[in-house]
PDB file of N, CA and C in Angstrom:
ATOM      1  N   UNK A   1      -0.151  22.628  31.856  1.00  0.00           N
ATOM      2  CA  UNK A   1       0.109  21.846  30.666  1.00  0.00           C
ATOM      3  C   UNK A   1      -1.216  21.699  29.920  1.00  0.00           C
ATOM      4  N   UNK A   2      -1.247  21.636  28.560  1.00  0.00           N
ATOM      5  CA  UNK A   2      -2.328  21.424  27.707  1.00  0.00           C
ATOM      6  C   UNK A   2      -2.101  20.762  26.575  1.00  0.00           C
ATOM      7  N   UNK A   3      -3.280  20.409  25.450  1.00  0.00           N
ATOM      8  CA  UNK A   3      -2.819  19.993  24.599  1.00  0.00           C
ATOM      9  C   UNK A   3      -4.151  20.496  23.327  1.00  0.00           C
ATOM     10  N   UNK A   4      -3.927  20.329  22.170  1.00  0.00           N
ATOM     11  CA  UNK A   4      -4.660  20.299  21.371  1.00  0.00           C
ATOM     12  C   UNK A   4      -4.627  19.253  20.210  1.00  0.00           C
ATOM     13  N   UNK A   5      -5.635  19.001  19.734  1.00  0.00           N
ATOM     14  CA  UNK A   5      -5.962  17.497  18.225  1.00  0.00           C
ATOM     15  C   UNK A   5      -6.177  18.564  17.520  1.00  0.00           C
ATOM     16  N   UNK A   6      -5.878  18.717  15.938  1.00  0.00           N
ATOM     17  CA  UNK A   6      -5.922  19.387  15.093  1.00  0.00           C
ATOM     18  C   UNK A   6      -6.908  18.715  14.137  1.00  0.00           C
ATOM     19  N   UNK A   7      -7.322  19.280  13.160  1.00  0.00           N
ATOM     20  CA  UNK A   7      -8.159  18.346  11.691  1.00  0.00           C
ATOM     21  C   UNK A   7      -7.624  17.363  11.722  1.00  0.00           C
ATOM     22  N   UNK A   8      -6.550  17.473  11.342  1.00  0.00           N
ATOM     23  CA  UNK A   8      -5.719  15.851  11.270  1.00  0.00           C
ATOM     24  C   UNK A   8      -5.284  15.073  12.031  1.00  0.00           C
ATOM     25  N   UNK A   9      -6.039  14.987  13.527  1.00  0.00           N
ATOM     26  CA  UNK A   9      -5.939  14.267  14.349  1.00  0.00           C
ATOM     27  C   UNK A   9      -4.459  14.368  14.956  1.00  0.00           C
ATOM     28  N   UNK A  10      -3.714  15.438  14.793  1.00  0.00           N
ATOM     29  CA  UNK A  10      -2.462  14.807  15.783  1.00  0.00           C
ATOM     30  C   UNK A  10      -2.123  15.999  16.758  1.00  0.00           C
ATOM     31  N   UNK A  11      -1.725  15.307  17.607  1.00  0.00           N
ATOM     32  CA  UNK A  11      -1.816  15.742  19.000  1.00  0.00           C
ATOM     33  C   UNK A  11      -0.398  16.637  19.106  1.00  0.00           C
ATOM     34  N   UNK A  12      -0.736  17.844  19.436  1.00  0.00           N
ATOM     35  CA  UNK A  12       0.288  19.140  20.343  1.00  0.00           C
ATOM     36  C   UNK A  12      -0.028  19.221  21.338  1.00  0.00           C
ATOM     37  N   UNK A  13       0.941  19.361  21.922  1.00  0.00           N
ATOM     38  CA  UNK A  13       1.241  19.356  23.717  1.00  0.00           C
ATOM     39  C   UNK A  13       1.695  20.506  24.107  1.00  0.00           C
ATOM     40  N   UNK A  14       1.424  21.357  25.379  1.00  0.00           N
ATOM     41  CA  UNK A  14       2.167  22.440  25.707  1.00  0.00           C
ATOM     42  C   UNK A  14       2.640  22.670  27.000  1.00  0.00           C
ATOM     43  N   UNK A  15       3.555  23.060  28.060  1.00  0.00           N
ATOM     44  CA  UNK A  15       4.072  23.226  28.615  1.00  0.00           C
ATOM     45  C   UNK A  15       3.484  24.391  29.503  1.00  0.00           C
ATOM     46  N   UNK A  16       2.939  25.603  28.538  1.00  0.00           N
ATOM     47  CA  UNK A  16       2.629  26.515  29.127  1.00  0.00           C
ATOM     48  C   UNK A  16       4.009  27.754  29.775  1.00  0.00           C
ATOM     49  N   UNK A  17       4.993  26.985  29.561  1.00  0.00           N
ATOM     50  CA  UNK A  17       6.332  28.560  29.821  1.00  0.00           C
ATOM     51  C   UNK A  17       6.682  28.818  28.202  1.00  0.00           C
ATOM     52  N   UNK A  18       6.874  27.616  27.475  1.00  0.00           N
ATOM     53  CA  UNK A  18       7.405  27.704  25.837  1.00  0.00           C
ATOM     54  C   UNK A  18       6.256  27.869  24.865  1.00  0.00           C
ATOM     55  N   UNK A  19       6.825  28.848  24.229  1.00  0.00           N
ATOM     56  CA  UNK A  19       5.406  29.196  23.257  1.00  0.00           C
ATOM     57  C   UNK A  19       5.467  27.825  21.999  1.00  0.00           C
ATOM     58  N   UNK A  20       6.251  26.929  22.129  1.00  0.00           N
ATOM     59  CA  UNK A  20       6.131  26.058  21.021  1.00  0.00           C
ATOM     60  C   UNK A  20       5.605  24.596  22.046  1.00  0.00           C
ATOM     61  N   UNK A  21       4.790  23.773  21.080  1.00  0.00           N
ATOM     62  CA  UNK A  21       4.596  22.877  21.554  1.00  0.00           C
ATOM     63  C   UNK A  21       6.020  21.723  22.043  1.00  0.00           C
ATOM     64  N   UNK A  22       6.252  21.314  23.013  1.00  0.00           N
ATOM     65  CA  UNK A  22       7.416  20.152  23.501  1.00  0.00           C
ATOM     66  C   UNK A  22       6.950  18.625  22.643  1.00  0.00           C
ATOM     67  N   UNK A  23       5.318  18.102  22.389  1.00  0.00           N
ATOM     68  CA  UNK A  23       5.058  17.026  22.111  1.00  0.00           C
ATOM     69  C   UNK A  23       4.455  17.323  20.768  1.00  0.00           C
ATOM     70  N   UNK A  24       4.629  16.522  19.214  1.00  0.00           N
ATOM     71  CA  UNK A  24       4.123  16.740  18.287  1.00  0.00           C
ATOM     72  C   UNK A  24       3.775  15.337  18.101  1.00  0.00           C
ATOM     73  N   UNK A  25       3.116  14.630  18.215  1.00  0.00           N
ATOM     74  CA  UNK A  25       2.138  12.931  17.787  1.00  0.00           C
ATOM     75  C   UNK A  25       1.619  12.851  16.639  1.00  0.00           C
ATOM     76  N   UNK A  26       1.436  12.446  15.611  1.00  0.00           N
ATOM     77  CA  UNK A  26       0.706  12.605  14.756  1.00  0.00           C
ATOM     78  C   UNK A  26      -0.223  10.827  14.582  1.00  0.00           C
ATOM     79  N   UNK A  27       0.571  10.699  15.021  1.00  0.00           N
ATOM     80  CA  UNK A  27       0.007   8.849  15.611  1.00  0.00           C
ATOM     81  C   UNK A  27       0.579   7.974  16.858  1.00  0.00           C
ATOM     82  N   UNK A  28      -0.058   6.851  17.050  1.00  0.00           N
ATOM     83  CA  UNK A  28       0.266   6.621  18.422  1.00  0.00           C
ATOM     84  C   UNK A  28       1.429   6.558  18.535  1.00  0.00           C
ATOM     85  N   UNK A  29       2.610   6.527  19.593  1.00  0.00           N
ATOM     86  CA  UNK A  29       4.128   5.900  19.650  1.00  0.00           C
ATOM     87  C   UNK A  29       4.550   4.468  18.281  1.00  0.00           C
ATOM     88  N   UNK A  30       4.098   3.248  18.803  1.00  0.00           N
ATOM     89  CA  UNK A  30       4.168   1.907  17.767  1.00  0.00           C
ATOM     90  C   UNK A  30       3.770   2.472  16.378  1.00  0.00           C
ATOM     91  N   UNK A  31       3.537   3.724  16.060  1.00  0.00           N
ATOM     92  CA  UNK A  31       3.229   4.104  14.596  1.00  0.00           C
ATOM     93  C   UNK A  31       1.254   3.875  13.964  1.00  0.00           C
ATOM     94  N   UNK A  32       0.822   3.274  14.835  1.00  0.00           N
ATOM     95  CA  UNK A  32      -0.760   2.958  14.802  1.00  0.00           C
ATOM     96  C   UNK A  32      -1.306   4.904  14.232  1.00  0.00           C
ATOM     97  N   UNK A  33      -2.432   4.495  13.407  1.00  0.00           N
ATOM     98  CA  UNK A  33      -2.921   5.830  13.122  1.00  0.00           C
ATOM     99  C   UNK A  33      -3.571   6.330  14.234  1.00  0.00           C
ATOM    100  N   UNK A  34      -4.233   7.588  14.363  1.00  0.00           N
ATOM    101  CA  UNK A  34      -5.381   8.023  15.258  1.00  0.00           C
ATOM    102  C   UNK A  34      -6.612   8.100  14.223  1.00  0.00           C
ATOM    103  N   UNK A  35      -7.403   7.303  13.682  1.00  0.00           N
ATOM    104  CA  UNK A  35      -8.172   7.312  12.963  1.00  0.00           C
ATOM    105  C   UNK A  35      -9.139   8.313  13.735  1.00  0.00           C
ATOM    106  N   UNK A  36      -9.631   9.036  14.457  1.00  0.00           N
ATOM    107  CA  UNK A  36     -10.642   9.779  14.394  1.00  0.00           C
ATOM    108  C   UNK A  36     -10.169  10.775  15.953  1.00  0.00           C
ATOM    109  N   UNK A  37     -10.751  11.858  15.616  1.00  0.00           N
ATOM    110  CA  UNK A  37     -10.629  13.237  16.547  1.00  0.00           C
ATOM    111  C   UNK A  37     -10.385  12.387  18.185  1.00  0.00           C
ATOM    112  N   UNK A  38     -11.800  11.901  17.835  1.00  0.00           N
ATOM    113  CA  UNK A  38     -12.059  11.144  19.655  1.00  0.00           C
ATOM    114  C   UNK A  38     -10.854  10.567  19.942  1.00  0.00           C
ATOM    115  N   UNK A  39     -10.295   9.362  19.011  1.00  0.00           N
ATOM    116  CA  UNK A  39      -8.995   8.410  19.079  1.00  0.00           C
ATOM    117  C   UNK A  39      -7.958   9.426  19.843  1.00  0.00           C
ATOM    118  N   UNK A  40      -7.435  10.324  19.074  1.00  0.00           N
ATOM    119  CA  UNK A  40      -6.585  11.602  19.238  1.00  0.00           C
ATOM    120  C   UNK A  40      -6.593  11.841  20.510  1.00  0.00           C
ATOM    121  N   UNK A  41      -8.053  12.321  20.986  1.00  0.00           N
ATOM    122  CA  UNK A  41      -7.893  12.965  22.550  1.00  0.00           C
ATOM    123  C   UNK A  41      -7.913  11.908  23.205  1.00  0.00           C
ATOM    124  N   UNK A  42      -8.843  10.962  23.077  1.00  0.00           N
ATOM    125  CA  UNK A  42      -8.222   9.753  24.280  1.00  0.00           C
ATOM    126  C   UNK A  42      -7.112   9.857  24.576  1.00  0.00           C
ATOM    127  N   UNK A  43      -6.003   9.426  23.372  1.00  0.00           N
ATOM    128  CA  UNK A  43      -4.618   9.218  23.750  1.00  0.00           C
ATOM    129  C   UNK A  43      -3.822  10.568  24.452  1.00  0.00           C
ATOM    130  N   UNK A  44      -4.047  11.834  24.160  1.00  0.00           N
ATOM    131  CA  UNK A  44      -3.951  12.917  24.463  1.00  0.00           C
ATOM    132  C   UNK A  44      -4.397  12.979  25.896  1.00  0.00           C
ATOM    133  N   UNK A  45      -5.372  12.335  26.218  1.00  0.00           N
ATOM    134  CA  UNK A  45      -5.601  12.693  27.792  1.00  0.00           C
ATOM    135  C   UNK A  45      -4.886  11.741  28.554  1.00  0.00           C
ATOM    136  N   UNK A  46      -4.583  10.635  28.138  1.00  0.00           N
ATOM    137  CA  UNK A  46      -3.722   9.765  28.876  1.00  0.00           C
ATOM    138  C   UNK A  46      -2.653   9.887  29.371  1.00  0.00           C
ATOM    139  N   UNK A  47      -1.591  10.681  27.804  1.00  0.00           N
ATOM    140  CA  UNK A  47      -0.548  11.378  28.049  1.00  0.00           C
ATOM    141  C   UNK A  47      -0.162  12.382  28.665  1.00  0.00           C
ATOM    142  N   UNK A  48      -1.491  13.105  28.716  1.00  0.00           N
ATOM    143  CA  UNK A  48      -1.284  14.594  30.117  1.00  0.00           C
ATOM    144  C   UNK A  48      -1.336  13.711  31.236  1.00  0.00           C
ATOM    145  N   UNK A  49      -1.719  12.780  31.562  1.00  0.00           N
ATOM    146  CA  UNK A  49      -2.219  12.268  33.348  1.00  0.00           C
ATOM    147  C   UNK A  49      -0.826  11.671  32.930  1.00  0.00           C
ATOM    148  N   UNK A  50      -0.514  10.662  31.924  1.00  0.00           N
ATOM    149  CA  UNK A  50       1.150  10.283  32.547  1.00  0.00           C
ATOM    150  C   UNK A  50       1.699  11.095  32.980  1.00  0.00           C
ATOM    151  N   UNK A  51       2.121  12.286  32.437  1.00  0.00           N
ATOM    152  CA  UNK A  51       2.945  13.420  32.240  1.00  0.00           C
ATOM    153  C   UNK A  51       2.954  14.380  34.035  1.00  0.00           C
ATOM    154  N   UNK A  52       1.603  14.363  34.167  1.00  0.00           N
ATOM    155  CA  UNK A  52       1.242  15.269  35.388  1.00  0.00           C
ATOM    156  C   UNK A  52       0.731  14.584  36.815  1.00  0.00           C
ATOM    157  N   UNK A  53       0.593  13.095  36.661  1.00  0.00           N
ATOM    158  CA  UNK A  53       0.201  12.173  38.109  1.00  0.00           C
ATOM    159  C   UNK A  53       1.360  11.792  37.872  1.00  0.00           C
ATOM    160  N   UNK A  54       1.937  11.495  39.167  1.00  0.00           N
ATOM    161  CA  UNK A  54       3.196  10.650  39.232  1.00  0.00           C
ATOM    162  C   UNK A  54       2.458   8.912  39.123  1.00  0.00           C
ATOM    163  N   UNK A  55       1.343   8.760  39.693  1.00  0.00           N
ATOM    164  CA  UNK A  55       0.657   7.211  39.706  1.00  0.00           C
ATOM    165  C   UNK A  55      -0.028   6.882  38.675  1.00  0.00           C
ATOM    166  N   UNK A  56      -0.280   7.767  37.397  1.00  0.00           N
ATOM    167  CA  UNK A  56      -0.891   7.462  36.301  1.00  0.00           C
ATOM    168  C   UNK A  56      -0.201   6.330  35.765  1.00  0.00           C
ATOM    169  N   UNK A  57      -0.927   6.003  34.636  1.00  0.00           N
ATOM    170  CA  UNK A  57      -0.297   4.702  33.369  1.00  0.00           C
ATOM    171  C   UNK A  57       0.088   5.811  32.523  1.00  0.00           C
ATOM    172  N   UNK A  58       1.308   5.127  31.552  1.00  0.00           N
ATOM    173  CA  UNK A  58       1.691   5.569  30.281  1.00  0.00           C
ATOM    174  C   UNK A  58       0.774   5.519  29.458  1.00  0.00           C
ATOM    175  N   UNK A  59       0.467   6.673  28.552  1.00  0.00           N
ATOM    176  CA  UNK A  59      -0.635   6.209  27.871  1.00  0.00           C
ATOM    177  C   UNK A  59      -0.279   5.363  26.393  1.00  0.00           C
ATOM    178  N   UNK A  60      -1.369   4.344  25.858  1.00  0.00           N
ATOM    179  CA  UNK A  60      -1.257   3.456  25.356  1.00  0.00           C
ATOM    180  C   UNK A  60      -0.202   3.474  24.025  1.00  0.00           C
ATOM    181  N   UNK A  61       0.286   2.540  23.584  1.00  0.00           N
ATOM    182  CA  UNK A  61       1.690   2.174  22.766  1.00  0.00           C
ATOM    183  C   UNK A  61       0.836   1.913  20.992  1.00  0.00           C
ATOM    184  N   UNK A  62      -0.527   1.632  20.967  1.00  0.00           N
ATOM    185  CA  UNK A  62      -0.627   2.135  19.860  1.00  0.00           C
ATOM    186  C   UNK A  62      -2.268   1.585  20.069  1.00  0.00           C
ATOM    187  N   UNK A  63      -3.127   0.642  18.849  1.00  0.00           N
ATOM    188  CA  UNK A  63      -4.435   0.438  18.678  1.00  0.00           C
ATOM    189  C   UNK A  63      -4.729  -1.217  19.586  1.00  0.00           C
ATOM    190  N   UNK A  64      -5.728  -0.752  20.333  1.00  0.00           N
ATOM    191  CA  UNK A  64      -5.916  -2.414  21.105  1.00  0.00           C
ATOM    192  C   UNK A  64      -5.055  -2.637  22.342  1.00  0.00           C
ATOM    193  N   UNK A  65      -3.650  -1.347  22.367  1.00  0.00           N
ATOM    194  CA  UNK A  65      -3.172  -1.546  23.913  1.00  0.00           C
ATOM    195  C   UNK A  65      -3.863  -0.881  24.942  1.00  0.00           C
ATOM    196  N   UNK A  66      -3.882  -1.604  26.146  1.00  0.00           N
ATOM    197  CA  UNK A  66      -4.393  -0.832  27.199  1.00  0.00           C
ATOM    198  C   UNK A  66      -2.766   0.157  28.348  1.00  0.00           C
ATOM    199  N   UNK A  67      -3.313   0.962  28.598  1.00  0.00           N
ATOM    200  CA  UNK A  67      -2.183   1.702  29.450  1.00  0.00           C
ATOM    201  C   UNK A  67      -1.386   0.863  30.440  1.00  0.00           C
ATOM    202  N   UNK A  68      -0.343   1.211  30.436  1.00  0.00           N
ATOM    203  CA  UNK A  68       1.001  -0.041  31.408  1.00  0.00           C
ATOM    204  C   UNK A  68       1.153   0.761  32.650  1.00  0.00           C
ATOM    205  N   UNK A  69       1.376   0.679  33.515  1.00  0.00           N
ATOM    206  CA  UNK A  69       2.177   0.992  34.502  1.00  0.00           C
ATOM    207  C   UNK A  69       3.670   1.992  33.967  1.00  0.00           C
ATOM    208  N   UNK A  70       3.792   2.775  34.911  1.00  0.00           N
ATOM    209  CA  UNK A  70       5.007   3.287  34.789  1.00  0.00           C
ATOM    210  C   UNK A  70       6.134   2.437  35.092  1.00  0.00           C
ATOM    211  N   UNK A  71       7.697   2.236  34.787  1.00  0.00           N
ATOM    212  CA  UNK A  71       8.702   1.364  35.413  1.00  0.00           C
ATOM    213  C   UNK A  71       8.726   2.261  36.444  1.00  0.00           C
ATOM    214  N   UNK A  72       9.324   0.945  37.226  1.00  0.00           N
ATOM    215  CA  UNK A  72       9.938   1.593  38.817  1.00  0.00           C
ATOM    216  C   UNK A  72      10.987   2.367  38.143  1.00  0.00           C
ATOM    217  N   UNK A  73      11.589   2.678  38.956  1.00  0.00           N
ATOM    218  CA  UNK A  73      13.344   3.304  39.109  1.00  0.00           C
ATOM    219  C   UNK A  73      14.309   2.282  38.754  1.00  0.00           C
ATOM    220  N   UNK A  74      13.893   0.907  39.275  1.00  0.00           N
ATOM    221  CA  UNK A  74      15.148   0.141  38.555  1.00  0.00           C
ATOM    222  C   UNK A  74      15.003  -0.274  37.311  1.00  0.00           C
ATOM    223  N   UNK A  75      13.610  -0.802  37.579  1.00  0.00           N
ATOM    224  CA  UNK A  75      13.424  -0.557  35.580  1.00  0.00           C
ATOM    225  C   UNK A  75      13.889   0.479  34.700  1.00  0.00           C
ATOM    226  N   UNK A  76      13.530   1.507  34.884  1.00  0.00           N
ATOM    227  CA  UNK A  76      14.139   2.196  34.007  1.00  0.00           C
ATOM    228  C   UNK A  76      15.658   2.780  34.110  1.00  0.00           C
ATOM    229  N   UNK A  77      16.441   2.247  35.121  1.00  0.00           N
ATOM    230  CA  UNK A  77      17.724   2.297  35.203  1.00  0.00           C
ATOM    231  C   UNK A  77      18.317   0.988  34.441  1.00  0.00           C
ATOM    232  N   UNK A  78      17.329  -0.134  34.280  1.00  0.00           N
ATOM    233  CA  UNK A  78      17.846  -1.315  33.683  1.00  0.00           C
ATOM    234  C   UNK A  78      18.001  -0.980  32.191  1.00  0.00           C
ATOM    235  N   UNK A  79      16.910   0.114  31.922  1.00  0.00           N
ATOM    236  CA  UNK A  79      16.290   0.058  30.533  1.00  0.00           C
ATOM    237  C   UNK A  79      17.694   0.519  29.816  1.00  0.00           C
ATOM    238  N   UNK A  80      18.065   2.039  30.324  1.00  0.00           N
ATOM    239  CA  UNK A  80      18.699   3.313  30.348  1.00  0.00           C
ATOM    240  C   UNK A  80      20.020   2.417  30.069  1.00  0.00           C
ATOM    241  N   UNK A  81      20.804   1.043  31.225  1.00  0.00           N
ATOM    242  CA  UNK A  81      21.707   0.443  30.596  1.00  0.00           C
ATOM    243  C   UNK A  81      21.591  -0.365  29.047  1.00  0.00           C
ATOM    244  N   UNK A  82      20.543  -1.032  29.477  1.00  0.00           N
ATOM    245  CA  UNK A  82      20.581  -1.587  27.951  1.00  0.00           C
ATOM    246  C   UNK A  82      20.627  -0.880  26.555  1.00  0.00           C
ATOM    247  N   UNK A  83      20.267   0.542  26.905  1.00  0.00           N
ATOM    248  CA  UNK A  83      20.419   0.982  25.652  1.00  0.00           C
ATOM    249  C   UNK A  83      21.653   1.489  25.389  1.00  0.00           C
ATOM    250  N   UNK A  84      22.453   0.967  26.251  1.00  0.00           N
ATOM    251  CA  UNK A  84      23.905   1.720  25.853  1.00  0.00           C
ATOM    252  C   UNK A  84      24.707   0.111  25.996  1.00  0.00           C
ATOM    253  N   UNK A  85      23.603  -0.659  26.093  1.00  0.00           N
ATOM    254  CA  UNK A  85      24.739  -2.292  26.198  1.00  0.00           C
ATOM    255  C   UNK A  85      25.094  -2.699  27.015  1.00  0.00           C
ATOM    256  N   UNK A  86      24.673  -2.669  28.180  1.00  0.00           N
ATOM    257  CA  UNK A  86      24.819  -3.035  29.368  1.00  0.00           C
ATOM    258  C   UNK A  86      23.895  -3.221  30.526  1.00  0.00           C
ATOM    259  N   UNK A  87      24.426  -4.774  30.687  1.00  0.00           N
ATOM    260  CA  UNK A  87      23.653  -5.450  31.846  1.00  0.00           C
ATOM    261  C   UNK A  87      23.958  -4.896  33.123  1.00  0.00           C
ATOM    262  N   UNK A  88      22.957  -5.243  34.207  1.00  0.00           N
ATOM    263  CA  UNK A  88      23.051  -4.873  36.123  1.00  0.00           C
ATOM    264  C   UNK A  88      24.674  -5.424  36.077  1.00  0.00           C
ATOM    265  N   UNK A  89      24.862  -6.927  35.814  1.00  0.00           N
ATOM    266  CA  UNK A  89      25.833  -7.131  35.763  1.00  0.00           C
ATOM    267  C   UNK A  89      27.130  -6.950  35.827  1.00  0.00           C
ATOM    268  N   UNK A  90      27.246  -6.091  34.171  1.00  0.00           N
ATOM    269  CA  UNK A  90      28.267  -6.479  33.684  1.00  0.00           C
ATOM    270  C   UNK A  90      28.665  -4.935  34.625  1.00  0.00           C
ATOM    271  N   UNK A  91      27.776  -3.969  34.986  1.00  0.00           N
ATOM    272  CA  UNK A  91      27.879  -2.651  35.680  1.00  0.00           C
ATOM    273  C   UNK A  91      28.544  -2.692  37.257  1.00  0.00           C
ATOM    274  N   UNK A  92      28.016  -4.063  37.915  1.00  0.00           N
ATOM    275  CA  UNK A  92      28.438  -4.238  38.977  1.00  0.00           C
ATOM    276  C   UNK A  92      30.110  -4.288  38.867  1.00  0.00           C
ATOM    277  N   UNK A  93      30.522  -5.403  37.632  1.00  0.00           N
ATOM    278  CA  UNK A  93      31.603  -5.676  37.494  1.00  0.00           C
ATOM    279  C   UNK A  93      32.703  -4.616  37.132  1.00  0.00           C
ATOM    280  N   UNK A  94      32.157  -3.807  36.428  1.00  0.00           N
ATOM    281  CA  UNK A  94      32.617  -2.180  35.987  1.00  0.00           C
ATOM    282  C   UNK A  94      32.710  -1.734  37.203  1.00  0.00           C
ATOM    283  N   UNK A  95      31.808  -1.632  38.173  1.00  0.00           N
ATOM    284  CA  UNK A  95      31.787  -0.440  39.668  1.00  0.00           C
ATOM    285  C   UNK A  95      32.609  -1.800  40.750  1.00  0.00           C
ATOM    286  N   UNK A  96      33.127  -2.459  40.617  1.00  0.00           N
ATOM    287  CA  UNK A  96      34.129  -3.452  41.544  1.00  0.00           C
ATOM    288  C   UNK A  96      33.059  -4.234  42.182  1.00  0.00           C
ATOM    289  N   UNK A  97      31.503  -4.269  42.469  1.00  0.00           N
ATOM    290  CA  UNK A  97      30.249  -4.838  43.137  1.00  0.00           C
ATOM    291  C   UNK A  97      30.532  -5.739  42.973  1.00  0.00           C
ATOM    292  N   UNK A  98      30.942  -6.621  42.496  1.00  0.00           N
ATOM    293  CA  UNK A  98      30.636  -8.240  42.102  1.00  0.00           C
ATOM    294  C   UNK A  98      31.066  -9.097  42.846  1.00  0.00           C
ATOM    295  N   UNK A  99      31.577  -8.602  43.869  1.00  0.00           N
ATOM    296  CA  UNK A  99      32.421  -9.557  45.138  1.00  0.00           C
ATOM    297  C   UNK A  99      31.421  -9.937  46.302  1.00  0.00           C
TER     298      UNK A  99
END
């Protein structure tokens, strides 16, 4: 996996089997600019170690954040419901669990 910062600071990502980049950034995730080359690869190197350590941090959410932890598995099984509207809950009650 690799990546490159362009003049304009935004970050391509590569895979290395697909000749097209998978990640195109042009600023942080939260929409924050990459005001300068350096800014760019910082965030760029963060995102390869998320991407390629399973124990890395996510890299940062925009200007002034520091890197988070990855969610566990239930976190992001919690997340994955909520975005479709649904609580542990209301899922238990759906799968008969609630007894």
């Amino acid at each position: 996996m690799r990546y490159e910062v362009n003049q304009d600071n935004v970050v391509h990502m590569w895979d290395d089997v697909n000749p097209e980049p998978f990640l195109f950034q042009p600023h942080y995730p939260n929409g924050d600019s990459f005001d300068t080359q350096e800014e760019a690869e910082t965030w760029a190197q963060f995102k390869l170690e998320e991407l390629t350590i399973k124990e890395a941090p996510q890299a940062p959410i925009g200007k002034g954040f520091d890197p988070e932890p990855k969610p566990t598995p239930l976190q992001a099984a919690e997340l994955k419901l909520s975005r479709i509207g649904l609580s542990t809950a209301e899922l238990k009650t759906l799968l008969g669990l609630d007894g």
